[in-house]
Protein backbone atom coordinates (compact mmCIF):
# COMPACT_ATOMS: atom_id res chain seq x y z
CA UNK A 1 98.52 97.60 95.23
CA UNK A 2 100.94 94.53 95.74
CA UNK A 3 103.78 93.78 93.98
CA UNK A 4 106.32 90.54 94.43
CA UNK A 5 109.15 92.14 95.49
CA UNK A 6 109.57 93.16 98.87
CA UNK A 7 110.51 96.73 98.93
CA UNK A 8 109.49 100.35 100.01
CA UNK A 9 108.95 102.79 97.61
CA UNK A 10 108.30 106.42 98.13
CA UNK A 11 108.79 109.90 96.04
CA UNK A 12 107.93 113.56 97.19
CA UNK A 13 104.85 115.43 95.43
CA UNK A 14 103.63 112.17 94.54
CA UNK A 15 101.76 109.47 96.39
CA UNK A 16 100.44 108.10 99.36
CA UNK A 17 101.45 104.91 101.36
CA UNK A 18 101.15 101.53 98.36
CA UNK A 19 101.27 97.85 99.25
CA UNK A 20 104.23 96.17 98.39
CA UNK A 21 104.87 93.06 100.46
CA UNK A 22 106.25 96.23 102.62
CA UNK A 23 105.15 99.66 102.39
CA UNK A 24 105.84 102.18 99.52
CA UNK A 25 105.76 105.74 101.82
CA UNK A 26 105.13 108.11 99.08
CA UNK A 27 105.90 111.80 99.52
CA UNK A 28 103.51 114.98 99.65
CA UNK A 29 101.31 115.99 97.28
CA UNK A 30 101.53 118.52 94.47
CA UNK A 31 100.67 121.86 95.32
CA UNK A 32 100.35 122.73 98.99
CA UNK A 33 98.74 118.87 99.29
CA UNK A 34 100.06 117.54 102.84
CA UNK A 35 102.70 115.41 102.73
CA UNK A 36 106.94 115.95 102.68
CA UNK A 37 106.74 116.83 99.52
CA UNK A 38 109.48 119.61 98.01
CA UNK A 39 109.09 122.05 95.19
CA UNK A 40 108.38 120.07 91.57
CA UNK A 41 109.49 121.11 88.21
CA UNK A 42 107.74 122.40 85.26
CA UNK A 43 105.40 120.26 83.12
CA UNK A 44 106.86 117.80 80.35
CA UNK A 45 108.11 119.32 77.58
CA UNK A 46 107.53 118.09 74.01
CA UNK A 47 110.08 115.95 72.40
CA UNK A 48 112.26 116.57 69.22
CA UNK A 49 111.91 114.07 66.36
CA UNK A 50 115.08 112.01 65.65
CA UNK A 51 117.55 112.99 63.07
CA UNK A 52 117.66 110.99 59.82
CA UNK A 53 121.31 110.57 58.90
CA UNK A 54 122.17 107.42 56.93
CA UNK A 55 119.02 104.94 56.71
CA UNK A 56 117.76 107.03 59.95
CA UNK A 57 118.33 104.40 62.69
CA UNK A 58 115.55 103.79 65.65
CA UNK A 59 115.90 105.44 69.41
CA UNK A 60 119.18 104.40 71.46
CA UNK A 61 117.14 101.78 74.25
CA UNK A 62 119.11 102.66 77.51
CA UNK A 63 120.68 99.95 79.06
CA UNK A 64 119.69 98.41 82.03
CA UNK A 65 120.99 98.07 85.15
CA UNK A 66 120.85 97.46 88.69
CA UNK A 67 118.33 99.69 89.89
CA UNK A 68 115.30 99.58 91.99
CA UNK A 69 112.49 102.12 92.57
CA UNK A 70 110.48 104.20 94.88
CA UNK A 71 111.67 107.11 96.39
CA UNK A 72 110.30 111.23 96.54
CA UNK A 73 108.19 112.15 93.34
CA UNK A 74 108.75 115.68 93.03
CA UNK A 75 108.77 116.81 89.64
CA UNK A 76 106.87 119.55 88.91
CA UNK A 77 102.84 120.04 90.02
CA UNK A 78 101.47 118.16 87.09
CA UNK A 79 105.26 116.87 86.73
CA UNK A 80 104.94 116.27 82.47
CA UNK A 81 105.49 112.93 81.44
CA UNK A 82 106.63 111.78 77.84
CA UNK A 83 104.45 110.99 75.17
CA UNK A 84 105.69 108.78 71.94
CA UNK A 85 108.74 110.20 69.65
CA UNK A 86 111.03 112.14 71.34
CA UNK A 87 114.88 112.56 70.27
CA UNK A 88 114.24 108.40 70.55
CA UNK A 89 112.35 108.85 66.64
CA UNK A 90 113.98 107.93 64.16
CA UNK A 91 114.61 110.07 60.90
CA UNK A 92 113.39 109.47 57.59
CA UNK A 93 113.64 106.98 55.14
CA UNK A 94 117.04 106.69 54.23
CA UNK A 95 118.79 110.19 54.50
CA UNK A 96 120.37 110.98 51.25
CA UNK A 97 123.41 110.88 49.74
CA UNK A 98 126.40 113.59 50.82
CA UNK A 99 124.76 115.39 53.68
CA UNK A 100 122.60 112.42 55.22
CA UNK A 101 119.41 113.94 54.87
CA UNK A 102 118.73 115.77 58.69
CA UNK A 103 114.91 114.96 59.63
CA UNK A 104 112.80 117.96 60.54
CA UNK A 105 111.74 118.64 64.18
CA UNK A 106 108.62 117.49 64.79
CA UNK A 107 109.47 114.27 62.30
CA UNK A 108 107.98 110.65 62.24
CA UNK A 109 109.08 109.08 65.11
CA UNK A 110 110.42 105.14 65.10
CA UNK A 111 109.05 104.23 68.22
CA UNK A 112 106.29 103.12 70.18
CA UNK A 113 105.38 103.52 73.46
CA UNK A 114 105.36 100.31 75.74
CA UNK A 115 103.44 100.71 78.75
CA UNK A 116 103.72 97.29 79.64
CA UNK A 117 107.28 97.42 79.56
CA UNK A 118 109.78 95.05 81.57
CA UNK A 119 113.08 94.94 80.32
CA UNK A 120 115.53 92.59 81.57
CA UNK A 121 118.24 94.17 84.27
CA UNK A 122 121.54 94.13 82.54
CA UNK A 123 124.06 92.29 85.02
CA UNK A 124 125.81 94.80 86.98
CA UNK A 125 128.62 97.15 85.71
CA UNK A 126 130.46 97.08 90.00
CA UNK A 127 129.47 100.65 90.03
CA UNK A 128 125.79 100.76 91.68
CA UNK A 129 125.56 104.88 90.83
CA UNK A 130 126.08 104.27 86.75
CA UNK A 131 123.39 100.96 86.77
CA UNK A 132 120.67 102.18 88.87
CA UNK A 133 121.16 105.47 85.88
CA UNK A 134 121.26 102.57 83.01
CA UNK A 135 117.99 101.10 84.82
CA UNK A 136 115.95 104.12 84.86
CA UNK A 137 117.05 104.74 80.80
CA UNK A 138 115.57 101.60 80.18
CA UNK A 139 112.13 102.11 80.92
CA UNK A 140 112.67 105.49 79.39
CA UNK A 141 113.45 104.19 76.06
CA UNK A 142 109.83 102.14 76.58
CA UNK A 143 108.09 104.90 76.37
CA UNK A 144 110.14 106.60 73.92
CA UNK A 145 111.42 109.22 76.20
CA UNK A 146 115.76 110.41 75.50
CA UNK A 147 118.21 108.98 78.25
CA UNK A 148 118.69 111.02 81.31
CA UNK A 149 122.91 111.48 82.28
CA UNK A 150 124.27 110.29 85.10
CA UNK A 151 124.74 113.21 87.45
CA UNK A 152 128.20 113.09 88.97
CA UNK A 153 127.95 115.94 91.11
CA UNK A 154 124.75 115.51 93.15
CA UNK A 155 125.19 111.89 94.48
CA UNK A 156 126.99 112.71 97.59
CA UNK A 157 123.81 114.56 98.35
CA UNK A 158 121.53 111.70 97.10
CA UNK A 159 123.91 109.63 99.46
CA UNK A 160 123.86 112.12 102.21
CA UNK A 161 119.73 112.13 101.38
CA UNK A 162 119.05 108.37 102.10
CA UNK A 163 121.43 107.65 105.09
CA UNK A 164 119.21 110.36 106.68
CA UNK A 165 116.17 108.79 105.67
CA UNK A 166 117.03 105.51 107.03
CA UNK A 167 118.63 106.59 110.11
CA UNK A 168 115.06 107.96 110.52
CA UNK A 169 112.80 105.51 108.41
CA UNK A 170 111.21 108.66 106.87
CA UNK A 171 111.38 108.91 103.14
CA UNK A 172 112.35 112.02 101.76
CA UNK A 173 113.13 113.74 104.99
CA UNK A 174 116.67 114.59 103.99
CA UNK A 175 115.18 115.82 100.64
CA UNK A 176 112.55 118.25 101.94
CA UNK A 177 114.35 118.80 105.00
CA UNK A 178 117.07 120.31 102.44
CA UNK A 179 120.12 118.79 104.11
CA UNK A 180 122.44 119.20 101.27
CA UNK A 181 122.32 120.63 97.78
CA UNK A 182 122.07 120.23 94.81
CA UNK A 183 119.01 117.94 95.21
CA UNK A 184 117.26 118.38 92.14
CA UNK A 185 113.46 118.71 91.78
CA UNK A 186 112.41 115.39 92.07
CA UNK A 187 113.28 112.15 94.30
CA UNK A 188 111.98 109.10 94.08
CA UNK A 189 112.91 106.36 96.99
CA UNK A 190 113.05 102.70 97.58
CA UNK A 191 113.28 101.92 101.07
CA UNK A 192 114.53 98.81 100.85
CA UNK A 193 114.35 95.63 98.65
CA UNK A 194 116.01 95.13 94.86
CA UNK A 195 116.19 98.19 93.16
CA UNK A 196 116.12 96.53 89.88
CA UNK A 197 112.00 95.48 90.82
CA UNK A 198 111.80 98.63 92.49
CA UNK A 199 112.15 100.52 89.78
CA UNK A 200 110.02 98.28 87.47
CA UNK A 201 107.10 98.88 90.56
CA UNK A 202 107.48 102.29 89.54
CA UNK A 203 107.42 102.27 86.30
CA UNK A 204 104.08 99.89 86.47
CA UNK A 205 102.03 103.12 87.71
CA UNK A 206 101.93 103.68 84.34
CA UNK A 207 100.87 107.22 82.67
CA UNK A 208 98.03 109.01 84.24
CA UNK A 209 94.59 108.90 83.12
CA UNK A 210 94.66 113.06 83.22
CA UNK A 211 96.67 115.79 83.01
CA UNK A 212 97.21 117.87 85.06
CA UNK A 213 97.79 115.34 87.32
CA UNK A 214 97.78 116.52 90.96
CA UNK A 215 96.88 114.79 94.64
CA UNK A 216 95.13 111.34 94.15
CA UNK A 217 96.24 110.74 91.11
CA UNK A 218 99.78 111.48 91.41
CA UNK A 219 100.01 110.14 94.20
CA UNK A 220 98.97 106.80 92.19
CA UNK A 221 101.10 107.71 89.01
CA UNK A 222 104.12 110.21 90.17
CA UNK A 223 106.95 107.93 90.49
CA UNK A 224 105.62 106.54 87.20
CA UNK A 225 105.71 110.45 86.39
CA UNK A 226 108.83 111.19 87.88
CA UNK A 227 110.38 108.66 85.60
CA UNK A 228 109.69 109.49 82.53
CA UNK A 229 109.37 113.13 82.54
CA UNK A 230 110.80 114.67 79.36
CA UNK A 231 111.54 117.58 81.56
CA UNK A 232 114.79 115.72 83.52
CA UNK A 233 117.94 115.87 81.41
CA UNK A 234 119.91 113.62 84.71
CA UNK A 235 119.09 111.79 87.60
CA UNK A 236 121.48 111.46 90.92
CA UNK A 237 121.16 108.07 92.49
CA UNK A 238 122.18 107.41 96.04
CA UNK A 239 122.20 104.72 98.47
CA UNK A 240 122.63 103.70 102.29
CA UNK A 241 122.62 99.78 102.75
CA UNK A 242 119.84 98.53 100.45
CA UNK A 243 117.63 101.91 100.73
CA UNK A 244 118.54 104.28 97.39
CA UNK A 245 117.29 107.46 95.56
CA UNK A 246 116.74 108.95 92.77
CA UNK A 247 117.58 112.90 92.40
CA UNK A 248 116.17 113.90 89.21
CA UNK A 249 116.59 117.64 87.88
């Protein structure tokens, strides 16, 4: 497929090669499918209703950021993606009085998924590691799926991850090739380009037309996947000149 910005975008146990005014290299496939793709994660787990409190209040959006997209796929085989609801619901109608009324798990949720989703960037915060994080929450919070945290501790390896990859202009070789640790269990890549459209490529897969969804079609849907997995609780972001990662666990 094409896409306007000029970028490469790749992610391990996803996809194969996509147009994209440059070439999105995407990683192995699920499942002993050829390819450099690493272990994945376990399927997407259901999300928790939100809590009511006062006048229960809709999902917290993530903020955008710089960002881009692309990189290794790798969450688990059929790597789970998020339905509607989530912790993003909202509680019920108004919690009551003294205690704020709590809504039940498995509550109404306020929110609706938006596949066609394409929230504006917000300008940049000077720290590329915290806005490419804010980025990828914003497309979460499309699709109703809770904020990932920014994880501190594995961005020297996402850093360590793409210089490698560059150096070699191989996605995801420093991530299969296990170069460093921790790594997480899924990458996606952008080699090369804006991040900020990168990641919006990505997140234009959309969800998959099956589940499970293994070798052609997540090769077609896994950074999409990858994404928006309820699964991930953080994501590591790294970057070498204007190739980056995403290290999601």
């Amino acid at each position: 497929m094409t896409h306007a910005t000029a970028l490469v975008i790749a992610f391990i146990l996803a996809a194969g090669p996509v147009q994209c005014d440059g070439t999105i290299d995407d990683g192995g496939g699920s499942s002993g499918t050829a390819g450099s793709g690493g272990e994945g994660a376990t399927a997407g787990q259901s999300g928790s209703s939100g809590s009511a409190g006062t006048a229960g209040s809709g999902a917290t959006g993530g903020q955008g950021a710089t960002g881009g997209r692309g990189g290794t796929g790798g969450s688990g085989a059929t790597a789970g993606r998020g339905g509607s609801g989530a912790t993003a619901g909202r509680g019920g109608t108004g919690g009551s009085g003294a205690t704020g009324g709590q809504g039940a798990t498995g509550g109404t949720s306020g929110c609706t998924p938006d596949y066609a989703c394409r929230p504006t960037a917000a300008p940049s915060t000077g720290d590329a590691h915290a806005d490419c994080v804010a980025r990828i929450n914003q497309f979460r919070a499309c699709v109703c799926v809770p904020p990932l945290q920014r994880w501190t501790e594995a961005e020297s390896c996402a850093n360590q991850q793409v210089a490698y990859d560059r150096a070699r202009n191989a996605a995801h070789a420093g991530w299969s090739g296990n170069i460093c640790s921790p790594k997480g269990n899924g990458q996606n890549e952008c080699l090369g380009g804006n991040l900020n459209g990168c990641q919006q490529s990505m997140f234009n897969e959309g969800p998959p037309p099956q589940t499970p969804c293994n070798g052609a079609c997540f090769q077609e849907h896994g950074h999409f996947i990858n994404m928006t997995n309820r699964n991930f609780t953080r994501v590591a972001c790294g970057f070498d000149g204007n190739w980056a990662v995403q290290n999601y666990q």
